[in-house]
PDB file of N, CA and C in Angstrom:
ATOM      1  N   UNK A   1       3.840  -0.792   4.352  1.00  0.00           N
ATOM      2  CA  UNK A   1       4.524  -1.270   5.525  1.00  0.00           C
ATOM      3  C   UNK A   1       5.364  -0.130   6.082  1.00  0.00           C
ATOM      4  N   UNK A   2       5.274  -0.163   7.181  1.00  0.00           N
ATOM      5  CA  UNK A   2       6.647   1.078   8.263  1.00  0.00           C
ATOM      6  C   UNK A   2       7.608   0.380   8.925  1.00  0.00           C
ATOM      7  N   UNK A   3       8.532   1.432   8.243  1.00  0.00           N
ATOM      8  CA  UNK A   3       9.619   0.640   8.952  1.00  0.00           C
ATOM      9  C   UNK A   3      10.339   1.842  10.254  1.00  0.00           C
ATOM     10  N   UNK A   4      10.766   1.589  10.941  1.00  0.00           N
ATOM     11  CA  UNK A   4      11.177   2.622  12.328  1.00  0.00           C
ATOM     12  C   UNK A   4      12.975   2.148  11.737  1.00  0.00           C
ATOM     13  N   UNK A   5      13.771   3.348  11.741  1.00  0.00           N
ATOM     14  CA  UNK A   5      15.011   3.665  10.900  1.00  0.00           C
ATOM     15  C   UNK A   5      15.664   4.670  12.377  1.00  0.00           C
ATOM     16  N   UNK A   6      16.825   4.513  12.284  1.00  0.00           N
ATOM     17  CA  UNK A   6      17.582   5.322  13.337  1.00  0.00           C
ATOM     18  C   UNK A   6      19.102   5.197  12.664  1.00  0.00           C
ATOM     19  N   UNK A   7      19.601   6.843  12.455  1.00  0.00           N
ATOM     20  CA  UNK A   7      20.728   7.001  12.121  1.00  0.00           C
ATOM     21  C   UNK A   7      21.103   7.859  12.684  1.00  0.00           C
ATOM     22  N   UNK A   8      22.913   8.172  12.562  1.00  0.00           N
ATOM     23  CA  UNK A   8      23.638   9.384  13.396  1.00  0.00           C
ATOM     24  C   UNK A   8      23.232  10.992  11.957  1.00  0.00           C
ATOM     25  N   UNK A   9      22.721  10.488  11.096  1.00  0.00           N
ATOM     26  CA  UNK A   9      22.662  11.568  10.238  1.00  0.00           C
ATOM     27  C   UNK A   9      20.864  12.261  10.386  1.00  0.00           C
ATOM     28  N   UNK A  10      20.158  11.511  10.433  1.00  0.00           N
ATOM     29  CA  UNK A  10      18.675  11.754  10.108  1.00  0.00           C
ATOM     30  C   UNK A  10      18.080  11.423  11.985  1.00  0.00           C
ATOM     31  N   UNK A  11      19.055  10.863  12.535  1.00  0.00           N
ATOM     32  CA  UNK A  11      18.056  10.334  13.895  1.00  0.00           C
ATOM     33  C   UNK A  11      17.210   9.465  13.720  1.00  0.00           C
ATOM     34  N   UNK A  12      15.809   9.407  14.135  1.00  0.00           N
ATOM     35  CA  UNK A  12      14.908   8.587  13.921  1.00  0.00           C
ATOM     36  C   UNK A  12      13.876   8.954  13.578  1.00  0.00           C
ATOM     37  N   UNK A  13      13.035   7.828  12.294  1.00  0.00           N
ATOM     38  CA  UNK A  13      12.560   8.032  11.576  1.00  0.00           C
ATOM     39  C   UNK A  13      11.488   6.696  11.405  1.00  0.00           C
ATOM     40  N   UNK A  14      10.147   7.297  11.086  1.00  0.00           N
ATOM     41  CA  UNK A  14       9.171   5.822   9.730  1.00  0.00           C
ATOM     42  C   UNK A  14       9.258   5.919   8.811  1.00  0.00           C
ATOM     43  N   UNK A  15       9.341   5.237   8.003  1.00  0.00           N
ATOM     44  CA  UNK A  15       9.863   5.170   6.963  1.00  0.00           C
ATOM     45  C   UNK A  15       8.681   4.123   6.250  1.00  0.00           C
ATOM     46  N   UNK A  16       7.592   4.539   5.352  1.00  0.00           N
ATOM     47  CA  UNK A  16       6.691   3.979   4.481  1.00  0.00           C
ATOM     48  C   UNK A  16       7.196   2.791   2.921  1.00  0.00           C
ATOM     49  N   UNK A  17       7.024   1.807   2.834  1.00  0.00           N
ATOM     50  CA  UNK A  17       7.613   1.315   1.705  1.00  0.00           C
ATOM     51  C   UNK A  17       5.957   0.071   1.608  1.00  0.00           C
ATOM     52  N   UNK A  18       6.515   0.031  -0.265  1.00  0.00           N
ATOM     53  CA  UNK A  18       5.108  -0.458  -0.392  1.00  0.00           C
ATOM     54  C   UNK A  18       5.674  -2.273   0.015  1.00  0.00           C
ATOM     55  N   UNK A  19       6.729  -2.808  -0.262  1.00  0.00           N
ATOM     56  CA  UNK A  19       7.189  -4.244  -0.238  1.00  0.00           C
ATOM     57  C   UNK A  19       8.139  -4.913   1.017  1.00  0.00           C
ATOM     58  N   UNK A  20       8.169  -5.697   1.001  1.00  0.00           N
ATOM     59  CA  UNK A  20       9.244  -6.077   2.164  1.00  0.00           C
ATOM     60  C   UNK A  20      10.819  -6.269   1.757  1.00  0.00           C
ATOM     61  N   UNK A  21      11.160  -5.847   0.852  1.00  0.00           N
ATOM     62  CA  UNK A  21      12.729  -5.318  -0.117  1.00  0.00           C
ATOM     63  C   UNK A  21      13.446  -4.730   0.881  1.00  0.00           C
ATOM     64  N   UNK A  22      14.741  -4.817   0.870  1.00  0.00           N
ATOM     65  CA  UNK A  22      15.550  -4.256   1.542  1.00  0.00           C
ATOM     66  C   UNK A  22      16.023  -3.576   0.813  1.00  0.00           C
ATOM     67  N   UNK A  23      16.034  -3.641  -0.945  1.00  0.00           N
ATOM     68  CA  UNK A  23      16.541  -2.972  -1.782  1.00  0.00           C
ATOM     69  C   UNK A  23      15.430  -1.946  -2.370  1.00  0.00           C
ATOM     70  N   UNK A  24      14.590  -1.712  -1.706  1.00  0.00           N
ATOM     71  CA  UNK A  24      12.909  -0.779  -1.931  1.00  0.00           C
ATOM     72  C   UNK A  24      13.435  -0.015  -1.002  1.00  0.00           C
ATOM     73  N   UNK A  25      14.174   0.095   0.206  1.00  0.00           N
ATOM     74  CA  UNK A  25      14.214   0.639   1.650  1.00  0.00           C
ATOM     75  C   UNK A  25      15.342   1.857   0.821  1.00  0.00           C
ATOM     76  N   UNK A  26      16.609   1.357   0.623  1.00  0.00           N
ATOM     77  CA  UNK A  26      17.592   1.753   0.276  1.00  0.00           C
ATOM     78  C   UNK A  26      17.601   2.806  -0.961  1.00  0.00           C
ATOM     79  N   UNK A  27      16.709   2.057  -2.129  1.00  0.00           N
ATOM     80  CA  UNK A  27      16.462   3.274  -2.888  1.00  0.00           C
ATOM     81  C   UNK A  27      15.484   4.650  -2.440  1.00  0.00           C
ATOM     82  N   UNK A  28      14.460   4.659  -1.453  1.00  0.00           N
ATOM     83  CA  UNK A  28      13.636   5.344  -1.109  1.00  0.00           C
ATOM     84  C   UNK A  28      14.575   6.316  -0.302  1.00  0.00           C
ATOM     85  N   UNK A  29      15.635   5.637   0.908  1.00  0.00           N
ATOM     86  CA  UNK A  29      16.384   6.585   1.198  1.00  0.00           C
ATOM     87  C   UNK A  29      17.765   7.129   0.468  1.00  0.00           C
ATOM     88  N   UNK A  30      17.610   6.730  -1.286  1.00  0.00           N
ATOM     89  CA  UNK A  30      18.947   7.301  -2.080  1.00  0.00           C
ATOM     90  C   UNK A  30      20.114   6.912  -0.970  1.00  0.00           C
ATOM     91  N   UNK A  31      20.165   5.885  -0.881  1.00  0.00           N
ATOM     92  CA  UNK A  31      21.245   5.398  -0.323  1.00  0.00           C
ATOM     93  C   UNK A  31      22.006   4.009  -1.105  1.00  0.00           C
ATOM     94  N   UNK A  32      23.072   3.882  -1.391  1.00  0.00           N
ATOM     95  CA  UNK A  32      23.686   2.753  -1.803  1.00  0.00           C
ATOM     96  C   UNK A  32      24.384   1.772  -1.526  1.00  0.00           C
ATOM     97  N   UNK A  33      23.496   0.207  -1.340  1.00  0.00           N
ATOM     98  CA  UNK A  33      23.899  -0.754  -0.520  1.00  0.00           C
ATOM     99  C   UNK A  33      25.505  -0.885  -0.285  1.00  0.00           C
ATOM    100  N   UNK A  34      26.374  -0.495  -1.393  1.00  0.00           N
ATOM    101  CA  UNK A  34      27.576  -0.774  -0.420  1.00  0.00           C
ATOM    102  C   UNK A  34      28.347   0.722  -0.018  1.00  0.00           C
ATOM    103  N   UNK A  35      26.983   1.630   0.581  1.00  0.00           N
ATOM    104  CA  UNK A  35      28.044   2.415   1.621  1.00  0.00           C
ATOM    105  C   UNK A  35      27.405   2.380   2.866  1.00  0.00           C
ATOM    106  N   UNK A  36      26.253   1.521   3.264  1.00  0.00           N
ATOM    107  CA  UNK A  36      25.506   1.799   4.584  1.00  0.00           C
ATOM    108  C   UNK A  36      26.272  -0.456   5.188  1.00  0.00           C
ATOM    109  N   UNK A  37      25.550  -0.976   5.920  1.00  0.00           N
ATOM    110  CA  UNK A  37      24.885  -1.918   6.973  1.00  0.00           C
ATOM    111  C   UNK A  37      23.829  -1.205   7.496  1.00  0.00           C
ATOM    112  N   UNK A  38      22.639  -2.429   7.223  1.00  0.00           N
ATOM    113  CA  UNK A  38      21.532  -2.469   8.013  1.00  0.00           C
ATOM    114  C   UNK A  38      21.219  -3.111   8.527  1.00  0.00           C
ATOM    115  N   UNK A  39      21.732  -2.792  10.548  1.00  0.00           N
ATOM    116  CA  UNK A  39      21.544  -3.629  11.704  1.00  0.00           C
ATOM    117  C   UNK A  39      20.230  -3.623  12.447  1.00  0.00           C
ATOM    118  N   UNK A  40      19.502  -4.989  12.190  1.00  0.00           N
ATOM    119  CA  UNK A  40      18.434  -4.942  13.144  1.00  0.00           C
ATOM    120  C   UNK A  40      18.534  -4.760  14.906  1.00  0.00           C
ATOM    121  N   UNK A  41      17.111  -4.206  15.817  1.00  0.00           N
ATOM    122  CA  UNK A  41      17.838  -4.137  16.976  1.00  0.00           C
ATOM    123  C   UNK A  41      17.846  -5.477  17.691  1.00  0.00           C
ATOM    124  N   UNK A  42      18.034  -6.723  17.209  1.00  0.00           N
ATOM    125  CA  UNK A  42      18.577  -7.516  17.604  1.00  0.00           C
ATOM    126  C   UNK A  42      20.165  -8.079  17.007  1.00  0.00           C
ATOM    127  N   UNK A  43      20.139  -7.203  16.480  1.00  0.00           N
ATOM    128  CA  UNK A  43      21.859  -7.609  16.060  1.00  0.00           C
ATOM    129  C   UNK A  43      22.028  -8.523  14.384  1.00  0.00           C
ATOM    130  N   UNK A  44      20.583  -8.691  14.080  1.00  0.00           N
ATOM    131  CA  UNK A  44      20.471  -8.890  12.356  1.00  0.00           C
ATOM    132  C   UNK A  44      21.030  -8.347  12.009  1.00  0.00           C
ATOM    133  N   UNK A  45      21.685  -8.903  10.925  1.00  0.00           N
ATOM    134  CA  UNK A  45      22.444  -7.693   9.456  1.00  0.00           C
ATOM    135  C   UNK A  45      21.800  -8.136   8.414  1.00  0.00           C
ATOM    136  N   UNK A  46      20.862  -7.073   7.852  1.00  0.00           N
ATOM    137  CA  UNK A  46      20.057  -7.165   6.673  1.00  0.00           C
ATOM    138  C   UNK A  46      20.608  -6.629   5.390  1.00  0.00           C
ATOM    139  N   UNK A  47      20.678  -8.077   4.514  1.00  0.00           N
ATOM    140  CA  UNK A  47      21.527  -7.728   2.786  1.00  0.00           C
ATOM    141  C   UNK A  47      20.703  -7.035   1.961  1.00  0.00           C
ATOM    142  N   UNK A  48      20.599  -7.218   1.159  1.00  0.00           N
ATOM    143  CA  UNK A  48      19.922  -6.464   0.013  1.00  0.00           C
ATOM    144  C   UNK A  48      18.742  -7.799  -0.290  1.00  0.00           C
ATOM    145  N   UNK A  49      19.210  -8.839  -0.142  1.00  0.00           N
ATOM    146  CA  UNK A  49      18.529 -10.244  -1.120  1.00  0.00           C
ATOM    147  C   UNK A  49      17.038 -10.767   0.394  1.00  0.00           C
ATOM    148  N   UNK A  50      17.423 -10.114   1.473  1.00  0.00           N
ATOM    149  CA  UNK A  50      16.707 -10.157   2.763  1.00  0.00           C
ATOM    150  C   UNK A  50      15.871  -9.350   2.927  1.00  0.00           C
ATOM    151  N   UNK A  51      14.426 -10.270   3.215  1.00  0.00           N
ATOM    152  CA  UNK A  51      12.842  -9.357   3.720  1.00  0.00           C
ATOM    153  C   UNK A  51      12.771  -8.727   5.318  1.00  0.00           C
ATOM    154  N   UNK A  52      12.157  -7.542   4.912  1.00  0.00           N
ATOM    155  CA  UNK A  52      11.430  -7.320   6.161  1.00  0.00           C
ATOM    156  C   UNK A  52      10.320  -6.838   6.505  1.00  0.00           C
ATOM    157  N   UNK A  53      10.251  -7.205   8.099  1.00  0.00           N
ATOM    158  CA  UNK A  53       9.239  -7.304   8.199  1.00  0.00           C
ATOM    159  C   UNK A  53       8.281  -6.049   8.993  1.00  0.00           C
ATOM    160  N   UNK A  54       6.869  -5.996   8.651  1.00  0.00           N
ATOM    161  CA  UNK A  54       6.743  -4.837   9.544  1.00  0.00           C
ATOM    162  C   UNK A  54       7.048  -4.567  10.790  1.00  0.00           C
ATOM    163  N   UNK A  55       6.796  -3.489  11.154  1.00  0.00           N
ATOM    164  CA  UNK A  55       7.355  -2.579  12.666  1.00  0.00           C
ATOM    165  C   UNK A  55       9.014  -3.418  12.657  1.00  0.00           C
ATOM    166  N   UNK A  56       9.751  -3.505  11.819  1.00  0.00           N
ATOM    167  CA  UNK A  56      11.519  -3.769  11.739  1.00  0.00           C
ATOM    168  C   UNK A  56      11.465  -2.256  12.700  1.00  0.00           C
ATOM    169  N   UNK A  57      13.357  -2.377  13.370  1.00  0.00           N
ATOM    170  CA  UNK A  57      13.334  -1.013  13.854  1.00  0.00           C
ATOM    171  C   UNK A  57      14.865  -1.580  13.348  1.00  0.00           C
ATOM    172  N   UNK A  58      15.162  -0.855  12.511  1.00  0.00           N
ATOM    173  CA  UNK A  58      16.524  -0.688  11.741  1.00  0.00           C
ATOM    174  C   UNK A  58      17.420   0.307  12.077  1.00  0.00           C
ATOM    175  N   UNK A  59      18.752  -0.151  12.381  1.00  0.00           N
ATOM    176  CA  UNK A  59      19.805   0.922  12.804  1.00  0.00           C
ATOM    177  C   UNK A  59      20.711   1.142  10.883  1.00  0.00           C
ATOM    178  N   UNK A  60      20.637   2.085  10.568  1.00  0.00           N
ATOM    179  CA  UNK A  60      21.262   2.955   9.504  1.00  0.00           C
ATOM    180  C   UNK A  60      22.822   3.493   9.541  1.00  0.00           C
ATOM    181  N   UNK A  61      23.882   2.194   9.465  1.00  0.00           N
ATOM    182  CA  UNK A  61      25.225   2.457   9.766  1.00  0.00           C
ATOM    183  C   UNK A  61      25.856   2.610   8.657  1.00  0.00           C
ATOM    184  N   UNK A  62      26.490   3.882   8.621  1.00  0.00           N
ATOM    185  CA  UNK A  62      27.246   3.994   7.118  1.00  0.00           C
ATOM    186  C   UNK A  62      28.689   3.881   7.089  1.00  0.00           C
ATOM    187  N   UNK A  63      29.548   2.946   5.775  1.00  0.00           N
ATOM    188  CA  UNK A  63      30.563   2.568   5.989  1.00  0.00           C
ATOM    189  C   UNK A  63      31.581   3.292   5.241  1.00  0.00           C
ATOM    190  N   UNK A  64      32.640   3.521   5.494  1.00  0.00           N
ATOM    191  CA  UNK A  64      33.593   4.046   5.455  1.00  0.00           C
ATOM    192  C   UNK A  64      34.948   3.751   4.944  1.00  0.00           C
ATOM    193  N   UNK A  65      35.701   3.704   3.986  1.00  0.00           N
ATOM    194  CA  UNK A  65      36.839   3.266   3.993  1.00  0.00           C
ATOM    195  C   UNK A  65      37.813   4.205   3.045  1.00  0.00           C
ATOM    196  N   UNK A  66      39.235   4.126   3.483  1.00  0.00           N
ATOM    197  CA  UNK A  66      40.069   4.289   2.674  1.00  0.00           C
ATOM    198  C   UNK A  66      41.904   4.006   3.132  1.00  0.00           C
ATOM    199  N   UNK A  67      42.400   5.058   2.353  1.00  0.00           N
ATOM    200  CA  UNK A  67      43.672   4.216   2.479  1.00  0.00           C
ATOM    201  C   UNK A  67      44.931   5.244   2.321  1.00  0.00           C
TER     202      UNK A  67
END
């Protein structure tokens, strides 16, 4: 399955995964669910426990905090 990915770090991207995991997506891009949100371009927010589906076009927002 391809997924179409757009971030302020990488830009835009396909992104190949064999399952519909959101947690397959995340490890492929060594990324860790609690430092990104993944906003669909309809305004979905996709968890970790949430499928997707092909041609998704996923926005790649990474979060930030401190104190």
């Amino acid at each position: 399955m391809e997924i179409k990915l757009n971030n302020i770090n990488f830009g835009e991207k396909l992104v190949k995964i064999d399952n519909d995991s959101v947690t397959e997506l995340l490890e492929k891009l060594s990324l860790n669910d609690d430092s990104v949100i993944l906003i669909g371009k309809d305004g979905k927010i996709y968890t970790k426990d949430q499928r997707i589906k092909e041609g998704d076009e996923i926005n790649v927002v990474e979060v930030f905090s401190g104190g």
